[in-house]
Every structure is written in structure tokens, then in C-alpha cells.
PDB file of N, CA and C in Angstrom:
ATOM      1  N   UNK A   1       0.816  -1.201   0.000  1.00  0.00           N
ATOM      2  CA  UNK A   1       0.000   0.000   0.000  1.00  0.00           C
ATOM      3  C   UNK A   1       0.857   1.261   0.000  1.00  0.00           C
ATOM      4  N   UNK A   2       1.918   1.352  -0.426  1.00  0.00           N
ATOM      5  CA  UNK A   2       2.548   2.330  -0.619  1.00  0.00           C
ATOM      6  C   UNK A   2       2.271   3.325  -1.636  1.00  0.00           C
ATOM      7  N   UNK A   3       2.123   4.132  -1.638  1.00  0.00           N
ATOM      8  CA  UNK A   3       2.893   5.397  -0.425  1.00  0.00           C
ATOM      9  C   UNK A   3       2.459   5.826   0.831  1.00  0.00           C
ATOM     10  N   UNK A   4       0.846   5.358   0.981  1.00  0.00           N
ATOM     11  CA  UNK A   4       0.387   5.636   2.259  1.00  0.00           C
ATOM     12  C   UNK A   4       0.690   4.839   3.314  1.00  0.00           C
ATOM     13  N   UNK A   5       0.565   3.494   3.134  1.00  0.00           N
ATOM     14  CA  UNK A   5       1.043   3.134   3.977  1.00  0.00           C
ATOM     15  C   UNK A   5       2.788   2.310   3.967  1.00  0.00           C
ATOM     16  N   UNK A   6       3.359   1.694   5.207  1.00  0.00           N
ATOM     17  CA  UNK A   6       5.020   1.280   5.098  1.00  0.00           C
ATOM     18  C   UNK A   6       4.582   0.114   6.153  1.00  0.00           C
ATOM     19  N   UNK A   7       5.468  -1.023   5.571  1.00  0.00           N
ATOM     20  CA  UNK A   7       5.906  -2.213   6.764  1.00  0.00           C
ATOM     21  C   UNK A   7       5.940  -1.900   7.905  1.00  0.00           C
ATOM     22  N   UNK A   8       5.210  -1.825   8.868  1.00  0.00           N
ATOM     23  CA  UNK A   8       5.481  -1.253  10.285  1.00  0.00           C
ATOM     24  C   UNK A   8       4.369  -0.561  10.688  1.00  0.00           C
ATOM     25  N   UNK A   9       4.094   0.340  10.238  1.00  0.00           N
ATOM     26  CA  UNK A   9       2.811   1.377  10.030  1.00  0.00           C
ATOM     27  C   UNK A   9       1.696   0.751  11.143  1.00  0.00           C
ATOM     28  N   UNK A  10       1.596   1.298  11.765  1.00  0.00           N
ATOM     29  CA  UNK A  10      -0.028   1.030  12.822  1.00  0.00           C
ATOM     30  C   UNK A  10      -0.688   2.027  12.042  1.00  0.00           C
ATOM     31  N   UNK A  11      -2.001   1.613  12.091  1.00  0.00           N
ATOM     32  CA  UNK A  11      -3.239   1.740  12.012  1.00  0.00           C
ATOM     33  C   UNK A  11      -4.545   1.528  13.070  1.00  0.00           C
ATOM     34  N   UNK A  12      -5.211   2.187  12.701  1.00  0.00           N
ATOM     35  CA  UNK A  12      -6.259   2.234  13.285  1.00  0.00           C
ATOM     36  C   UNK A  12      -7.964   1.973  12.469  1.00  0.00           C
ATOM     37  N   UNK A  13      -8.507   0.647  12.429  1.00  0.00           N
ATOM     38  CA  UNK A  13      -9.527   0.154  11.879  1.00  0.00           C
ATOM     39  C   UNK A  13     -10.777  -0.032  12.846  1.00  0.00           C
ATOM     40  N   UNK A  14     -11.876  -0.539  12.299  1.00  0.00           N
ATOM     41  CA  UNK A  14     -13.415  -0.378  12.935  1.00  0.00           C
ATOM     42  C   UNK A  14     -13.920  -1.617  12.634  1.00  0.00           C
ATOM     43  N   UNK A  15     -14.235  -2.279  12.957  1.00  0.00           N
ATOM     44  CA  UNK A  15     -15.520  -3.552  12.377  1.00  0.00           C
ATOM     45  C   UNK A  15     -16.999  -2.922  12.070  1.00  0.00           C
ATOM     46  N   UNK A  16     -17.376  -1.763  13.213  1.00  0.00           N
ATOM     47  CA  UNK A  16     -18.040  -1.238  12.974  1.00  0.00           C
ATOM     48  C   UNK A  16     -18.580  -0.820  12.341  1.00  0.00           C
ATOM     49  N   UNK A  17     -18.428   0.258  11.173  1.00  0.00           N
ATOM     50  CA  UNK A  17     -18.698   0.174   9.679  1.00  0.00           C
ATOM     51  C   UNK A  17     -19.687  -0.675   8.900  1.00  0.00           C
ATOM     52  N   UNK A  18     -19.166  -1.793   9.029  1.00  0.00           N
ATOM     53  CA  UNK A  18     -19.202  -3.095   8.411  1.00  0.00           C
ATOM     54  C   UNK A  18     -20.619  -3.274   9.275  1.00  0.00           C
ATOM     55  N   UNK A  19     -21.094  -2.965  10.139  1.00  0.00           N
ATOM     56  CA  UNK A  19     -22.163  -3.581  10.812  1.00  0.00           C
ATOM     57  C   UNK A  19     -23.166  -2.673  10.661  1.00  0.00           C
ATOM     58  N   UNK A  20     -23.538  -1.964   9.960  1.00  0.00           N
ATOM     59  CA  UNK A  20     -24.423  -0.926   9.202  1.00  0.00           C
ATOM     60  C   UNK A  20     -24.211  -1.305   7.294  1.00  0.00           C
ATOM     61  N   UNK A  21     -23.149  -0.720   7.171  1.00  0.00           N
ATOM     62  CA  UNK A  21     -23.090  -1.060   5.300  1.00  0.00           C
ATOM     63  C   UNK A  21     -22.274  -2.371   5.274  1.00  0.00           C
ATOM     64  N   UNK A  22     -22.064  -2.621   3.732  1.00  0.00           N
ATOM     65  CA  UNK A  22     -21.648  -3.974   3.503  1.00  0.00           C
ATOM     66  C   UNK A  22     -19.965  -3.080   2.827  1.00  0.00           C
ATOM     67  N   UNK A  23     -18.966  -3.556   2.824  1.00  0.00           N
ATOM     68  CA  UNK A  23     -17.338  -2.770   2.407  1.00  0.00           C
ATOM     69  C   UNK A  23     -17.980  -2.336   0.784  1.00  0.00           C
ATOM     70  N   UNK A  24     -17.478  -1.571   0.425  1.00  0.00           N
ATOM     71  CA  UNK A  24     -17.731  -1.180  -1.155  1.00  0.00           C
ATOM     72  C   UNK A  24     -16.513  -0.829  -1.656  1.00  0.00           C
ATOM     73  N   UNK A  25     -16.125  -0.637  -2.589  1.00  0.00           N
ATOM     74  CA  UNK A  25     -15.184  -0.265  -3.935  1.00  0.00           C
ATOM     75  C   UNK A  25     -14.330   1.293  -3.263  1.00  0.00           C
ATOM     76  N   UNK A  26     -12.762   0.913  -3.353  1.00  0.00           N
ATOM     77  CA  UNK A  26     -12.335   2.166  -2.782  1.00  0.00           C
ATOM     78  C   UNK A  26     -12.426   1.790  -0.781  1.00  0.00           C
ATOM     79  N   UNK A  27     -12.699   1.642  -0.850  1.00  0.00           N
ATOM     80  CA  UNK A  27     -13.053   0.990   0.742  1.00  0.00           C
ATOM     81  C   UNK A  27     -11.045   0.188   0.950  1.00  0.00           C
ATOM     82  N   UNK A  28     -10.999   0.810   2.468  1.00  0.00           N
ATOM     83  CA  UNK A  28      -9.666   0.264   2.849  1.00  0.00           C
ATOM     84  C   UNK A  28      -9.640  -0.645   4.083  1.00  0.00           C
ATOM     85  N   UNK A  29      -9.322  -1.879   3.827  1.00  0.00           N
ATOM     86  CA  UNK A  29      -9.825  -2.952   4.569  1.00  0.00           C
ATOM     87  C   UNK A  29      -8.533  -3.687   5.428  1.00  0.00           C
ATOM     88  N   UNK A  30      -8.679  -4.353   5.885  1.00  0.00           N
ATOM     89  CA  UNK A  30      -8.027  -5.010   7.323  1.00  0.00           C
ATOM     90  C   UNK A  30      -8.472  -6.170   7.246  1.00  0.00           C
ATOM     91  N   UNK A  31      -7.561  -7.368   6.621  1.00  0.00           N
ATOM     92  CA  UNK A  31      -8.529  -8.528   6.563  1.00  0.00           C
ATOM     93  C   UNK A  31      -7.290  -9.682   6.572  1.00  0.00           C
ATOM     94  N   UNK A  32      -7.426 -11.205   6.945  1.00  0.00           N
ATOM     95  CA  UNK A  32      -6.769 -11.909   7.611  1.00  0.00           C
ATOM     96  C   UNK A  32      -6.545 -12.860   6.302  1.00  0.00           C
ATOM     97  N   UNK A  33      -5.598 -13.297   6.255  1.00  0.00           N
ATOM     98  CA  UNK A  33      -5.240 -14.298   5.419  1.00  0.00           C
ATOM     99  C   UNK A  33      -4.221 -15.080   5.381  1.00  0.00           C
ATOM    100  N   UNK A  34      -4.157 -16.477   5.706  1.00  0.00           N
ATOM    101  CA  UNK A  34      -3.308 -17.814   6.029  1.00  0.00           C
ATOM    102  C   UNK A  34      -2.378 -17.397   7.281  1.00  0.00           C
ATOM    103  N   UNK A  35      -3.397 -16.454   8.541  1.00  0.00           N
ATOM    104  CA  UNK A  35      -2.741 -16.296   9.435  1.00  0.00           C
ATOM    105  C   UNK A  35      -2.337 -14.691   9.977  1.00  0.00           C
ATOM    106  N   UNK A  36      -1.968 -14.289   8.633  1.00  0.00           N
ATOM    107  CA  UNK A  36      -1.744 -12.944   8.793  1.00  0.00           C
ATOM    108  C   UNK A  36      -2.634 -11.497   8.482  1.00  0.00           C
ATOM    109  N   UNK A  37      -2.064 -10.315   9.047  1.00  0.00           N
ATOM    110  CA  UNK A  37      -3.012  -9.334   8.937  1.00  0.00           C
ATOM    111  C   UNK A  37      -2.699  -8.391   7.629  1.00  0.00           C
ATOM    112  N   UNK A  38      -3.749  -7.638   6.472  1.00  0.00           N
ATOM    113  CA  UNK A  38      -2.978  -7.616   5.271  1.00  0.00           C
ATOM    114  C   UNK A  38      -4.168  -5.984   5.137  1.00  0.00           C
ATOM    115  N   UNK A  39      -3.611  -4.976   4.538  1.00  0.00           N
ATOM    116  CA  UNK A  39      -4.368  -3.880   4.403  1.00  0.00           C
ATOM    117  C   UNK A  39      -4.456  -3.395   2.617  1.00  0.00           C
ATOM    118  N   UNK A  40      -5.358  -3.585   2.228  1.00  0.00           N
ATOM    119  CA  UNK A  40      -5.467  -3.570   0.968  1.00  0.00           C
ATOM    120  C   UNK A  40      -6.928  -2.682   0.361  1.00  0.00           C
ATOM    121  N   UNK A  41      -6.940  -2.325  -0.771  1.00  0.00           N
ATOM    122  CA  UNK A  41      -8.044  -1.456  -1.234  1.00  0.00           C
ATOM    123  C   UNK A  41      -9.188  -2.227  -1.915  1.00  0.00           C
ATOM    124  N   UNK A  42     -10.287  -2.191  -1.499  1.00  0.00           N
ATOM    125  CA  UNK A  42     -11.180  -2.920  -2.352  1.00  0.00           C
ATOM    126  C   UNK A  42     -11.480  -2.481  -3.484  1.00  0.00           C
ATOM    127  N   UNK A  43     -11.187  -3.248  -4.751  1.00  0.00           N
ATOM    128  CA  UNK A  43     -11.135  -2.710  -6.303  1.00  0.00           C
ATOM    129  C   UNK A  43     -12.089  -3.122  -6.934  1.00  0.00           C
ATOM    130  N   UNK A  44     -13.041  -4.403  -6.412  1.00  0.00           N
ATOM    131  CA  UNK A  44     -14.307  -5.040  -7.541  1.00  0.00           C
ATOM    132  C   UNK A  44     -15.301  -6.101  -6.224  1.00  0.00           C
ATOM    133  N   UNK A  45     -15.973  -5.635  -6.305  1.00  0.00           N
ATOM    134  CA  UNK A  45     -17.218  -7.034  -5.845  1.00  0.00           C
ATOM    135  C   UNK A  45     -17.639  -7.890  -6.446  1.00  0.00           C
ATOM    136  N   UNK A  46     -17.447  -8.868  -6.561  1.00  0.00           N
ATOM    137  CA  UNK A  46     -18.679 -10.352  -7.476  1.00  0.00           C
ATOM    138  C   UNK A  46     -19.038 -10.729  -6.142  1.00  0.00           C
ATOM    139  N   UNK A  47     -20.587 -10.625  -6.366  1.00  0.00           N
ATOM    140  CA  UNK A  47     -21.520 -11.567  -5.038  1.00  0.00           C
ATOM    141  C   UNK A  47     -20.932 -11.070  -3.951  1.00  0.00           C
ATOM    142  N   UNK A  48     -20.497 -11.986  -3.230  1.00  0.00           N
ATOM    143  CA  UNK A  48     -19.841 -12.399  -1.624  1.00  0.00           C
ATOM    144  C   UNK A  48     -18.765 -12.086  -1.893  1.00  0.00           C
ATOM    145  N   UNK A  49     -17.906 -11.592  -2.765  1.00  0.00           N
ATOM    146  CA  UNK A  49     -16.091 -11.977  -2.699  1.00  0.00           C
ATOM    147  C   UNK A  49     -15.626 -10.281  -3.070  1.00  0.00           C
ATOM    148  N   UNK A  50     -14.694 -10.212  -2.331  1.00  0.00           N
ATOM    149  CA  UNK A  50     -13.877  -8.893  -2.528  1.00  0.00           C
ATOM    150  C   UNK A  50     -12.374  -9.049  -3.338  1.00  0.00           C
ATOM    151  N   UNK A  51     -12.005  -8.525  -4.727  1.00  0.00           N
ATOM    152  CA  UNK A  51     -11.206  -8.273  -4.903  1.00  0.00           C
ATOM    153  C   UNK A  51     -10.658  -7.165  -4.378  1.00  0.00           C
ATOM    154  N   UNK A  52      -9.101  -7.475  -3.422  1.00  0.00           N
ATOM    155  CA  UNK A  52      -8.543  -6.639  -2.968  1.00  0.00           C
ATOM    156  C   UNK A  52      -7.367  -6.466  -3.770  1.00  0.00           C
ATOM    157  N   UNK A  53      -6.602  -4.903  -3.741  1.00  0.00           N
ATOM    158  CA  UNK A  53      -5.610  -5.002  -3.683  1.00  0.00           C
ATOM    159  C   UNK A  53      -4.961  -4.084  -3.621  1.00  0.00           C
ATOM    160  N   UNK A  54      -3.049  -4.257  -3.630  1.00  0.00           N
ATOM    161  CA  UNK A  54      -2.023  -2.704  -2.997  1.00  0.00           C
ATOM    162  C   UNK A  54      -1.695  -1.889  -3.892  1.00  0.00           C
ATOM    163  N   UNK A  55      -2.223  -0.738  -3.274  1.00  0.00           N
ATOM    164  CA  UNK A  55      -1.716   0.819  -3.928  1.00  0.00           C
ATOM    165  C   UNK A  55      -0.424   0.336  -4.465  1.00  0.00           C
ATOM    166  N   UNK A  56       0.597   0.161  -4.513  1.00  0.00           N
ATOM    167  CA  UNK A  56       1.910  -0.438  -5.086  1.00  0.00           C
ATOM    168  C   UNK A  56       1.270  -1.552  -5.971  1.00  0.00           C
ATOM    169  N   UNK A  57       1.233  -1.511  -6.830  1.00  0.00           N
ATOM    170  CA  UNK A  57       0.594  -3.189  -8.270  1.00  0.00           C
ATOM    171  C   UNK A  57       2.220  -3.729  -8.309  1.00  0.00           C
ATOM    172  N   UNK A  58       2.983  -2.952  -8.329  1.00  0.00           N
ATOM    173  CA  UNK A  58       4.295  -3.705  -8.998  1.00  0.00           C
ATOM    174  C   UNK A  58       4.815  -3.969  -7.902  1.00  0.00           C
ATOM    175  N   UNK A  59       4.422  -4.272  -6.701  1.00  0.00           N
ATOM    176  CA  UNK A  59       5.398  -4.967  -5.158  1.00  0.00           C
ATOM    177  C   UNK A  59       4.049  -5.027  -4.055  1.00  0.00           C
ATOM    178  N   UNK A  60       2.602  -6.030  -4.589  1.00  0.00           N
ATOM    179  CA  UNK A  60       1.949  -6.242  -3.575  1.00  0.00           C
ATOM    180  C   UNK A  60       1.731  -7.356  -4.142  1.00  0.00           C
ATOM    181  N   UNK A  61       1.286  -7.937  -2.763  1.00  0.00           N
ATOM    182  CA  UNK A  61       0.707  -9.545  -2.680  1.00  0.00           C
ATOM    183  C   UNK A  61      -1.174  -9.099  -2.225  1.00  0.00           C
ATOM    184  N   UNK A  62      -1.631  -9.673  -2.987  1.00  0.00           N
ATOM    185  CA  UNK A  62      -2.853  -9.536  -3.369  1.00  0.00           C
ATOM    186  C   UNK A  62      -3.873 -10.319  -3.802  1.00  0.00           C
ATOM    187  N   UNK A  63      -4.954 -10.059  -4.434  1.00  0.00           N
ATOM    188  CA  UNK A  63      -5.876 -11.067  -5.200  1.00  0.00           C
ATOM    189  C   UNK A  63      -5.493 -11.481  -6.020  1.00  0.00           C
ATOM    190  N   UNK A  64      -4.623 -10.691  -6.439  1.00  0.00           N
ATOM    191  CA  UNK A  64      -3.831 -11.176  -7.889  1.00  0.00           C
ATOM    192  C   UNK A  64      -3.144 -12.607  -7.787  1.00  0.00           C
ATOM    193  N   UNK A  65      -2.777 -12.442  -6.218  1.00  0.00           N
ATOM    194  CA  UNK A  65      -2.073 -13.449  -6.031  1.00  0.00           C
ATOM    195  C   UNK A  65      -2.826 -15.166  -5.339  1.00  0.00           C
ATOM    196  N   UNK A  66      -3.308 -14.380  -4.347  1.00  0.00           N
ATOM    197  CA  UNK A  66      -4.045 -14.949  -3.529  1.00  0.00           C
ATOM    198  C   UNK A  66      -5.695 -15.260  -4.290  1.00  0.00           C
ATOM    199  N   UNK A  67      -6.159 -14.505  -4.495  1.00  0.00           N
ATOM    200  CA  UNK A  67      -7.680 -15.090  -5.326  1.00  0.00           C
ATOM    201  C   UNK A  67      -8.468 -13.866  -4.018  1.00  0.00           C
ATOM    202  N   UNK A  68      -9.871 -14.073  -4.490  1.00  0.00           N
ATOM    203  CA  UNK A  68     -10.672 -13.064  -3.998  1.00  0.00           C
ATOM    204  C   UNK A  68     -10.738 -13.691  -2.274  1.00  0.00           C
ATOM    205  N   UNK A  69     -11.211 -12.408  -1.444  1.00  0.00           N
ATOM    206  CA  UNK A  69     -11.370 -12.896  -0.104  1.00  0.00           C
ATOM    207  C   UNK A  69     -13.276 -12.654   0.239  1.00  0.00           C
ATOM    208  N   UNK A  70     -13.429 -13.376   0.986  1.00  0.00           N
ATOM    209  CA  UNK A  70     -15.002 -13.417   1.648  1.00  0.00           C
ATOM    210  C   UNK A  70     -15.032 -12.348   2.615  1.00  0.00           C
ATOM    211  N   UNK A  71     -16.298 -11.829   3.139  1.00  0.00           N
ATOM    212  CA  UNK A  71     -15.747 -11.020   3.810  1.00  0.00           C
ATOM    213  C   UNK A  71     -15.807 -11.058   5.562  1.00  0.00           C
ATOM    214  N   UNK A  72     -16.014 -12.758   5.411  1.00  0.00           N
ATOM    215  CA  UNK A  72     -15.482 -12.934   6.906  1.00  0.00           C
ATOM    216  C   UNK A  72     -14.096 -13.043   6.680  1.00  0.00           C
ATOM    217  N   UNK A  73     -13.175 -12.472   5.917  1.00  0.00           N
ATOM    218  CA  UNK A  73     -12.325 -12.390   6.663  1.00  0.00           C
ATOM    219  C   UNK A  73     -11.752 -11.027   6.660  1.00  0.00           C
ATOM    220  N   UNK A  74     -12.671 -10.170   6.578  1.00  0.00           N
ATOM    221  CA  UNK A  74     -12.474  -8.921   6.916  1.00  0.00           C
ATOM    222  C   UNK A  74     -12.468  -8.005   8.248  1.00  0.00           C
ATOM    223  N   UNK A  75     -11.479  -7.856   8.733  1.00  0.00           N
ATOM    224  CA  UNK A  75     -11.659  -7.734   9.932  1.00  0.00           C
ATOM    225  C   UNK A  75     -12.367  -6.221  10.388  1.00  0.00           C
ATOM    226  N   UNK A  76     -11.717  -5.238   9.176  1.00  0.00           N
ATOM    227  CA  UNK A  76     -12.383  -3.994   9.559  1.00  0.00           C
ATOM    228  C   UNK A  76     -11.963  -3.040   8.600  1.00  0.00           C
ATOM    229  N   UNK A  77     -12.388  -2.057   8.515  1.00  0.00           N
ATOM    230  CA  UNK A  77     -12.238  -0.743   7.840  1.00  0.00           C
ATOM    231  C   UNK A  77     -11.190   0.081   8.210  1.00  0.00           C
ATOM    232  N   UNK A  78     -10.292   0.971   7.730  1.00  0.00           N
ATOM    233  CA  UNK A  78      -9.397   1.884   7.746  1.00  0.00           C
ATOM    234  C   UNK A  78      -9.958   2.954   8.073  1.00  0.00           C
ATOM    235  N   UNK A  79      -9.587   3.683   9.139  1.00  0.00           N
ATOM    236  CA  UNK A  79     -10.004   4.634  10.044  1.00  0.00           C
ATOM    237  C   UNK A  79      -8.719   5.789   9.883  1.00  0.00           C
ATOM    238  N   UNK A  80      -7.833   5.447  10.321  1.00  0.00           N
ATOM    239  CA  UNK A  80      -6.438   6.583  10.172  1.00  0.00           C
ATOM    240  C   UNK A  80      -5.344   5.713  10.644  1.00  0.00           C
ATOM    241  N   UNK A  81      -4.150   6.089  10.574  1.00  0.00           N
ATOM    242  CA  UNK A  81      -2.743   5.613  10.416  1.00  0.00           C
ATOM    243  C   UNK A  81      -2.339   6.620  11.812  1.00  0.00           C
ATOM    244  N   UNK A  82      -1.823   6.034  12.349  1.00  0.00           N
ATOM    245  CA  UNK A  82      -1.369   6.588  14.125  1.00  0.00           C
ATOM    246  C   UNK A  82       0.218   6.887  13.541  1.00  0.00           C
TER     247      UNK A  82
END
């Protein structure tokens, strides 16, 4: 997610959000995958599945890589960077 965000970077996210609307397009998400925690931009919806992926295309690991995510495994929305 560079330039906004860097390896290290805290953040600050909501689940909350998510418990009124459903994530939409442009939406900056917080979501878990094979263990780990991964912050990426939501770029397309089909049905149930979120294509995510990093502001950086040429140095992110992504849907591209990974395949679309559900959105239980979204943990939350992007709120601000501490």
C-alpha cells in the first residue's frame, strides 16, 4: 500500500462500519489471510467476494495473487494511520 502506507505502520480500523453497510469499492480494509493481517483497497465485488488489492501493483501480494477474499475475513475498515 505504498505510499500511504510502510511495513510497520499502525493503524487504526473499525468492524463497525461493516455492521451498518456492507465494504464497497475504494473501501480500505483489514482482513486476515493464512494467518496474517494484510491492508489492501477494495477494487471489484462479485456476489460475496472482494477483490482486494495494494496501492503499489508492482510490489503487492494480493488477489492477484491470492484469489478473492469473503468477507469474513475482513476484519475492519481503515479509520487513520497513528
Amino acid at each position: 500500500m505504498e505510499p500511504q502506507f510502510k511495513n510497520g505502520d499502525k493503524v487504526l480500523a473499525s468492524f463497525i462500519p461493516f455492521l451498518f453497510q456492507s465494504p464497497k469499492i475504494n473501501d480500505i480494509v483489514i482482513f486476515e489471510y493464512k494467518n496474517k493481517a494484510f491492508v489492501k483497497r477494495i477494487k471489484k465485488i462479485t456476489g460475496k467476494k472482494y477483490f482486494v488489492q495494494g496501492d503499489n501493483k508492482n510490489d503487492s501480494k494480493d488477489s492477484r495473487i491470492f484469489g478473492e477474499i469473503l468477507k469474513d475475513q475482513i476484519l475492519g475498515k481503515f479509520i487513520f494511520k497513528l
